[in-house]
PDB file of N, CA and C in Angstrom:
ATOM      1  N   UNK A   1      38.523 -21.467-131.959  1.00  0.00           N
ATOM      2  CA  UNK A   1      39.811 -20.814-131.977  1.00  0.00           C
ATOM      3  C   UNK A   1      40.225 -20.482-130.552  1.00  0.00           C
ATOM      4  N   UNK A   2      41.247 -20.350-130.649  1.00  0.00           N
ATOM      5  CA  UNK A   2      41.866 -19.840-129.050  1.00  0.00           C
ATOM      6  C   UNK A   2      43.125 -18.357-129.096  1.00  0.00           C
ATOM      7  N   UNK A   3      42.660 -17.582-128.395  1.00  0.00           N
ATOM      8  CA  UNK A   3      43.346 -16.939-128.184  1.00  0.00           C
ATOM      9  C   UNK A   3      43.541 -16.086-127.050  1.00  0.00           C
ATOM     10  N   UNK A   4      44.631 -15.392-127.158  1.00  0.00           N
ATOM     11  CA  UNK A   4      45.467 -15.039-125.939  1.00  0.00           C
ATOM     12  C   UNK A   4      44.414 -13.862-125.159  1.00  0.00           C
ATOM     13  N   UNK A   5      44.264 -14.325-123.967  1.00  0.00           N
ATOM     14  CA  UNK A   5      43.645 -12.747-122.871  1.00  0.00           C
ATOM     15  C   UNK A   5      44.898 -12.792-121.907  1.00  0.00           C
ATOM     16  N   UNK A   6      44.987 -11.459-121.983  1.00  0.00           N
ATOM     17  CA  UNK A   6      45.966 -10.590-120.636  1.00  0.00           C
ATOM     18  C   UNK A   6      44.800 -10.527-119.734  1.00  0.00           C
ATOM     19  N   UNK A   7      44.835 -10.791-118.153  1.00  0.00           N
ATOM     20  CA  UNK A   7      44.115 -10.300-117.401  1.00  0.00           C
ATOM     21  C   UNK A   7      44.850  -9.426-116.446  1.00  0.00           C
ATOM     22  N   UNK A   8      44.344  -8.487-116.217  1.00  0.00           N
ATOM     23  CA  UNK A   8      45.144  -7.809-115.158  1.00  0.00           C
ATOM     24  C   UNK A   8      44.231  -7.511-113.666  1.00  0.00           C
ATOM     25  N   UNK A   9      45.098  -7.566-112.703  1.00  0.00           N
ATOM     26  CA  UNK A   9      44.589  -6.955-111.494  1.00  0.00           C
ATOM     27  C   UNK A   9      44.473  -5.833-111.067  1.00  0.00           C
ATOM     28  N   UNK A  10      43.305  -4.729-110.625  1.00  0.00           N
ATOM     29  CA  UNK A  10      43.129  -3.210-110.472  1.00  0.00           C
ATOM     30  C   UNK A  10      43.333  -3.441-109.062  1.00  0.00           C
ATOM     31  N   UNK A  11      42.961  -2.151-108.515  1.00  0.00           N
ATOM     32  CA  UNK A  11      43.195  -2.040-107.226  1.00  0.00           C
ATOM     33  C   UNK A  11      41.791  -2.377-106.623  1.00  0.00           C
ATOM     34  N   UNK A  12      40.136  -2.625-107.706  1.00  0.00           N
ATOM     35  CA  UNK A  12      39.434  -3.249-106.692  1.00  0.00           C
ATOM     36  C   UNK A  12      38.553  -4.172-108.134  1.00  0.00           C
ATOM     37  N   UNK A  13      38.963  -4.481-108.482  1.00  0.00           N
ATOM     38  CA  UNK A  13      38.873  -5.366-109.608  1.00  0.00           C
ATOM     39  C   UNK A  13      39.899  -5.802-110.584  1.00  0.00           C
ATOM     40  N   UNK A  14      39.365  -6.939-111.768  1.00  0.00           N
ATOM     41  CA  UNK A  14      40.340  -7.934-112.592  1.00  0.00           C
ATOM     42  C   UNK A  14      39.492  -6.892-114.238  1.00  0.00           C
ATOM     43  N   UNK A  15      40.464  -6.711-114.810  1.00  0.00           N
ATOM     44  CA  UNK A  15      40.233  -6.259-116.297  1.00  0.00           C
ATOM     45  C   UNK A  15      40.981  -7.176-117.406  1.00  0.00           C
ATOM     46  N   UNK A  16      40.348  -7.678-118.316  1.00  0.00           N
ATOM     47  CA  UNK A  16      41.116  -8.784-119.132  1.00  0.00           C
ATOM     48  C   UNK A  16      40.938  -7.808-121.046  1.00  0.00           C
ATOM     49  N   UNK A  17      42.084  -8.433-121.768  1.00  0.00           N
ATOM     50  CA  UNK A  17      41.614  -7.324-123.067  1.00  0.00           C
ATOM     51  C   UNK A  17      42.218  -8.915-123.903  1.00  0.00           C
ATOM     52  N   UNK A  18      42.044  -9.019-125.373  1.00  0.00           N
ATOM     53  CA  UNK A  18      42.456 -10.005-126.277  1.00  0.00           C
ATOM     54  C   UNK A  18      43.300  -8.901-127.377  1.00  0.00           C
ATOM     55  N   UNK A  19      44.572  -9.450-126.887  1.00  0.00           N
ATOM     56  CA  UNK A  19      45.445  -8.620-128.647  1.00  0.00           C
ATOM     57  C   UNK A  19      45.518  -8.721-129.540  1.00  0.00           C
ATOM     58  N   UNK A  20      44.852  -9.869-130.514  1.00  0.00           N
ATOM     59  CA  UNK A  20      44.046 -10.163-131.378  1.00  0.00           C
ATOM     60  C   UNK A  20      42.864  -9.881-131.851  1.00  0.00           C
ATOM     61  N   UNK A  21      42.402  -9.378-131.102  1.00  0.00           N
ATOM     62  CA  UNK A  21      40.963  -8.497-131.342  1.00  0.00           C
ATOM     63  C   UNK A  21      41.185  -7.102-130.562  1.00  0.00           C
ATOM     64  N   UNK A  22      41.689  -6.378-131.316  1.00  0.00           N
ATOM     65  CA  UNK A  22      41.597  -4.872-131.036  1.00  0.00           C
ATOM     66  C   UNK A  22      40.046  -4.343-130.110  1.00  0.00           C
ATOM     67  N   UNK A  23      40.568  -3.799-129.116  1.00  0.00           N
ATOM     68  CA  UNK A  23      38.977  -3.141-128.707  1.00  0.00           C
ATOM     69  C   UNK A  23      37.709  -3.966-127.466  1.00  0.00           C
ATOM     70  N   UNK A  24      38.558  -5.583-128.031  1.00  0.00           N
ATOM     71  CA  UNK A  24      37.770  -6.901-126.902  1.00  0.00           C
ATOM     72  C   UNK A  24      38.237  -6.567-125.544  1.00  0.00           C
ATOM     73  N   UNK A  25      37.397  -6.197-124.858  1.00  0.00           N
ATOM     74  CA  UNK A  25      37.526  -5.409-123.293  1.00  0.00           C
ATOM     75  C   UNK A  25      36.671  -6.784-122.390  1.00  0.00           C
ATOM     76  N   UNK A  26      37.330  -6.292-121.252  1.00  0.00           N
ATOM     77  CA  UNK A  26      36.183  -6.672-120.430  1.00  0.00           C
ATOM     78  C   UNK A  26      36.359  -6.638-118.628  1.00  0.00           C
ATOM     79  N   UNK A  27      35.637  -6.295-118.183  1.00  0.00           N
ATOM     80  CA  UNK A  27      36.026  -5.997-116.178  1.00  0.00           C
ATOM     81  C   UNK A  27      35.447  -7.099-115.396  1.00  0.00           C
ATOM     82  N   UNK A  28      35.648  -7.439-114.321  1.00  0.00           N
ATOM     83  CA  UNK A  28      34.837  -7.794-113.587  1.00  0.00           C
ATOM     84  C   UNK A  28      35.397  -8.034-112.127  1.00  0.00           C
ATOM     85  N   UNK A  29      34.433  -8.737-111.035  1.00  0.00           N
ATOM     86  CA  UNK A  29      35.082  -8.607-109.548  1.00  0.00           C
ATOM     87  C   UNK A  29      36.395  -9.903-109.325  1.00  0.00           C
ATOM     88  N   UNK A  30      36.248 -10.675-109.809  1.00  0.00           N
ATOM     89  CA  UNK A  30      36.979 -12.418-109.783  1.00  0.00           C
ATOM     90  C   UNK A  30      38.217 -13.172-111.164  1.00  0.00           C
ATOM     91  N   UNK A  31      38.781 -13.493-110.894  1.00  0.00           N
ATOM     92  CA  UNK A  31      39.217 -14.180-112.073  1.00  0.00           C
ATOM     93  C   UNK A  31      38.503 -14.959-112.604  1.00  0.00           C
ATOM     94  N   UNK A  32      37.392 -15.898-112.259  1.00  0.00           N
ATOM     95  CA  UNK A  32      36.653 -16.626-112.667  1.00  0.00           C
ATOM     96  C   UNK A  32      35.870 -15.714-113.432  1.00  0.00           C
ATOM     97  N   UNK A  33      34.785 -14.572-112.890  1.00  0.00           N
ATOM     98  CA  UNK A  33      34.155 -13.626-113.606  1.00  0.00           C
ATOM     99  C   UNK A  33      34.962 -13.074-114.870  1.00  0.00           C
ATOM    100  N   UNK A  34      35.740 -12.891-114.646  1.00  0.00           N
ATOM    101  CA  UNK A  34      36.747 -11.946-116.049  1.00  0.00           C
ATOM    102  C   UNK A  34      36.473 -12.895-117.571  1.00  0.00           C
ATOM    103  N   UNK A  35      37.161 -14.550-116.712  1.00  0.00           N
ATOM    104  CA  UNK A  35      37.275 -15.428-117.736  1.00  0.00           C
ATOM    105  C   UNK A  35      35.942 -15.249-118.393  1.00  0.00           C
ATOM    106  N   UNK A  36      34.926 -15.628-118.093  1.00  0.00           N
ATOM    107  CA  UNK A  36      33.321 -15.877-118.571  1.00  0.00           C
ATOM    108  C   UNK A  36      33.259 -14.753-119.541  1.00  0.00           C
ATOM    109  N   UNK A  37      33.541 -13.601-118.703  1.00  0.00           N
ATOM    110  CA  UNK A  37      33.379 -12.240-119.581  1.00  0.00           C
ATOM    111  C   UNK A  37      33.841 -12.210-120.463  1.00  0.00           C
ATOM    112  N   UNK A  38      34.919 -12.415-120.574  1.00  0.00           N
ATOM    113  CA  UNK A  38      36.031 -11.877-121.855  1.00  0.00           C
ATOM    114  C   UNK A  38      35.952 -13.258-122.964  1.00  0.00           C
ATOM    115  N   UNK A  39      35.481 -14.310-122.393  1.00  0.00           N
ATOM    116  CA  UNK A  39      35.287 -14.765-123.598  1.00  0.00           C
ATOM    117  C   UNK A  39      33.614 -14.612-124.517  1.00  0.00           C
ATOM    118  N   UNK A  40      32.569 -13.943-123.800  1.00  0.00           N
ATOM    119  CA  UNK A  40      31.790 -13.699-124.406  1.00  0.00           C
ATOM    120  C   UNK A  40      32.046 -12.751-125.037  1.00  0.00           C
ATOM    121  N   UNK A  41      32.741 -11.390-124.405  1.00  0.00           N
ATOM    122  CA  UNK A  41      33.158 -10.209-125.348  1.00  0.00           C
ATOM    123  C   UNK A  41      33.924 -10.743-126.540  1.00  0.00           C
ATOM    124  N   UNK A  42      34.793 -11.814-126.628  1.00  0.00           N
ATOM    125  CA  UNK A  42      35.644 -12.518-127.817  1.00  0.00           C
ATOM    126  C   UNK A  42      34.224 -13.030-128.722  1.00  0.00           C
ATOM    127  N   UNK A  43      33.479 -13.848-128.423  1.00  0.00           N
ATOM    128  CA  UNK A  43      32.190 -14.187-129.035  1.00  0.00           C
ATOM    129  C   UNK A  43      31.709 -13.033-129.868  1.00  0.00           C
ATOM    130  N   UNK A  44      31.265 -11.950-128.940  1.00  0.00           N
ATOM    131  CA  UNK A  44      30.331 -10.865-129.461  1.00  0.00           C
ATOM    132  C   UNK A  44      30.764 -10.246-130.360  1.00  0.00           C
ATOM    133  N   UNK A  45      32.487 -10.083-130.019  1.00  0.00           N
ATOM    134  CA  UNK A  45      32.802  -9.371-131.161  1.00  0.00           C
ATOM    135  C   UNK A  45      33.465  -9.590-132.619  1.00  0.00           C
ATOM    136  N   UNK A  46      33.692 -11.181-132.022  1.00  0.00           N
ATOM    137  CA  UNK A  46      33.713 -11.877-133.612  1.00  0.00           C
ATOM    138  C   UNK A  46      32.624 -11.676-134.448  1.00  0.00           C
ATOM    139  N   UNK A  47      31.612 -11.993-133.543  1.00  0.00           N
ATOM    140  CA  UNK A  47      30.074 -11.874-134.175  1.00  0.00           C
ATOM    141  C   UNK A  47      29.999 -10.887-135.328  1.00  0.00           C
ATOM    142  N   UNK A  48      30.267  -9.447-134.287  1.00  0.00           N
ATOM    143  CA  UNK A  48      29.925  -8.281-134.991  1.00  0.00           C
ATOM    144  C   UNK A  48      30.934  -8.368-136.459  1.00  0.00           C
ATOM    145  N   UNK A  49      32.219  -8.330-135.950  1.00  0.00           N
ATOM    146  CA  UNK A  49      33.146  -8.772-137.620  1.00  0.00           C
ATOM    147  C   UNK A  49      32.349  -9.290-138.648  1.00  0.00           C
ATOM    148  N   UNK A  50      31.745 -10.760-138.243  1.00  0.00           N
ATOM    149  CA  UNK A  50      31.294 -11.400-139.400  1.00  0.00           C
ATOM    150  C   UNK A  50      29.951 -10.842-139.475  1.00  0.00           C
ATOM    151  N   UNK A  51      29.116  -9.952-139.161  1.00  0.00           N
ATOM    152  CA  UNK A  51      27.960  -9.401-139.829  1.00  0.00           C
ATOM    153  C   UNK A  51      28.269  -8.340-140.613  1.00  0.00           C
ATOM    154  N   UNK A  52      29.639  -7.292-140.360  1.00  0.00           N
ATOM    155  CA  UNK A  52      30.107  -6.019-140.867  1.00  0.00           C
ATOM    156  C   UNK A  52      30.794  -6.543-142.063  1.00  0.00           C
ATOM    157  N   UNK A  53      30.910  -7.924-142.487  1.00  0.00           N
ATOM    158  CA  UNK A  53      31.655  -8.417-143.403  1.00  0.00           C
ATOM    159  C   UNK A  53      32.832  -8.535-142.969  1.00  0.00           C
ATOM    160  N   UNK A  54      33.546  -8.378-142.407  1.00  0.00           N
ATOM    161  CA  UNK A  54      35.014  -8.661-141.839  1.00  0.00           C
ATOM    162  C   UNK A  54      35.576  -9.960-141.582  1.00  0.00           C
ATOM    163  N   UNK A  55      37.154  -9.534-141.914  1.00  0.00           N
ATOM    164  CA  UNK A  55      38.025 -11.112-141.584  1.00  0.00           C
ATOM    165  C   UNK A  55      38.065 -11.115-139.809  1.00  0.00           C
ATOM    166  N   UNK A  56      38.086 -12.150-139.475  1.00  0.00           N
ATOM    167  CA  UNK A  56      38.399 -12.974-138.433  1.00  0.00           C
ATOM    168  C   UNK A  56      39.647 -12.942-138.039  1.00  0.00           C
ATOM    169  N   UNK A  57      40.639 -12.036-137.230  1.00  0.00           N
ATOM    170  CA  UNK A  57      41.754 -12.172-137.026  1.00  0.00           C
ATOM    171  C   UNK A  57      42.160 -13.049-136.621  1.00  0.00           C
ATOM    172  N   UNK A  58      43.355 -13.715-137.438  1.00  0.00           N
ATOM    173  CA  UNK A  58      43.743 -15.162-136.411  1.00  0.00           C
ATOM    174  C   UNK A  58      44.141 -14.903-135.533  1.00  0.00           C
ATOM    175  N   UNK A  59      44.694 -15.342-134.466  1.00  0.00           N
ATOM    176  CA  UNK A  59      45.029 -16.091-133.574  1.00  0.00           C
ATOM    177  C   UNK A  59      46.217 -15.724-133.708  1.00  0.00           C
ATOM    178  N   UNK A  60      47.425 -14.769-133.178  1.00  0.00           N
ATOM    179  CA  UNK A  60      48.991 -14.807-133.500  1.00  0.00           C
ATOM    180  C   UNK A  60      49.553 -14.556-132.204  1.00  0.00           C
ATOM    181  N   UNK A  61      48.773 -13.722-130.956  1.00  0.00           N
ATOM    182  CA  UNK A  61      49.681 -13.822-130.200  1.00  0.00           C
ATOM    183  C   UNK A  61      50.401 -14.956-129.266  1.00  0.00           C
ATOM    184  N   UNK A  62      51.808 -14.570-128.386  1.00  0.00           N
ATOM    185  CA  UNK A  62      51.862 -15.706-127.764  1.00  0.00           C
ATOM    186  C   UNK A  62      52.391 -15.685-126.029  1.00  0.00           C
ATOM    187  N   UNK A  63      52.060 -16.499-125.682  1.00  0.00           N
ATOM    188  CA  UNK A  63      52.913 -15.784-124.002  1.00  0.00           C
ATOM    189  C   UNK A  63      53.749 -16.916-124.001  1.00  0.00           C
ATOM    190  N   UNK A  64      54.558 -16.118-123.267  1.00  0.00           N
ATOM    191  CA  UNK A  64      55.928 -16.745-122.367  1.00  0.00           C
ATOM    192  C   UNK A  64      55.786 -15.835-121.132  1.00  0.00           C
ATOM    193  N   UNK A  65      56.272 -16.669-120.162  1.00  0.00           N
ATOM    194  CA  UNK A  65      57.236 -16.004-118.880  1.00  0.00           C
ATOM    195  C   UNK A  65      58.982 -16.129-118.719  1.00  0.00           C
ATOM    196  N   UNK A  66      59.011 -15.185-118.411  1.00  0.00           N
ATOM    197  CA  UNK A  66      60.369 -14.945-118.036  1.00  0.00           C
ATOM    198  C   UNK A  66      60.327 -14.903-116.867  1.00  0.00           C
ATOM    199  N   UNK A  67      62.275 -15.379-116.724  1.00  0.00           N
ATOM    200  CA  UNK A  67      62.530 -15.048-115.139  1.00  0.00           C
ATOM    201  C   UNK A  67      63.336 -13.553-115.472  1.00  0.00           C
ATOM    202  N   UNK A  68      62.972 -12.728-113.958  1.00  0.00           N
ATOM    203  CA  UNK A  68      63.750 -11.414-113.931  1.00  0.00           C
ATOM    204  C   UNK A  68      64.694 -11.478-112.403  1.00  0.00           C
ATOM    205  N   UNK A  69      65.943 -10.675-112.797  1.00  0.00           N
ATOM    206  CA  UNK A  69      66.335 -10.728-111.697  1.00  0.00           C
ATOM    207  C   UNK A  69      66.360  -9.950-110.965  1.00  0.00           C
ATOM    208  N   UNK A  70      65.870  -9.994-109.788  1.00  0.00           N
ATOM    209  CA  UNK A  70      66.088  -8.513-108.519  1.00  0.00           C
ATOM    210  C   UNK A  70      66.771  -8.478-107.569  1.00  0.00           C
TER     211      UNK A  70
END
């Protein structure tokens, strides 16, 4: 499955979250690091769903960019 991560930039690190999975966190120093991370946190915590008995949220969000004007 694929789904959407926001990553964002801190002032001394990258934090990425999935809006499809409530709660899927994850930090790290690099964009490369974040990616790795956050998709194991997506892993782990599917995991945990399907041992607690839980559905699998699909997959719904979506990105676009916009242009803004300044």
């Amino acid at each position: 499955m694929k789904y959407v991560v926001v990553i964002e930039k801190g002032d001394s690190n990258f934090s990425a979250y999935v809006p499809d999975l409530p709660g899927c966190v994850a930090a790290g120093d690099s964009v490369e690091e974040i990616e790795e991370l956050i998709r194991e946190a997506a892993e782990f915590h599917i995991a945990g769903l399907l041992q607690d008995g839980e559905t699998i949220p699909p997959p719904t969000s979506l990105i676009r960019e916009i242009d803004v004007t300044v």
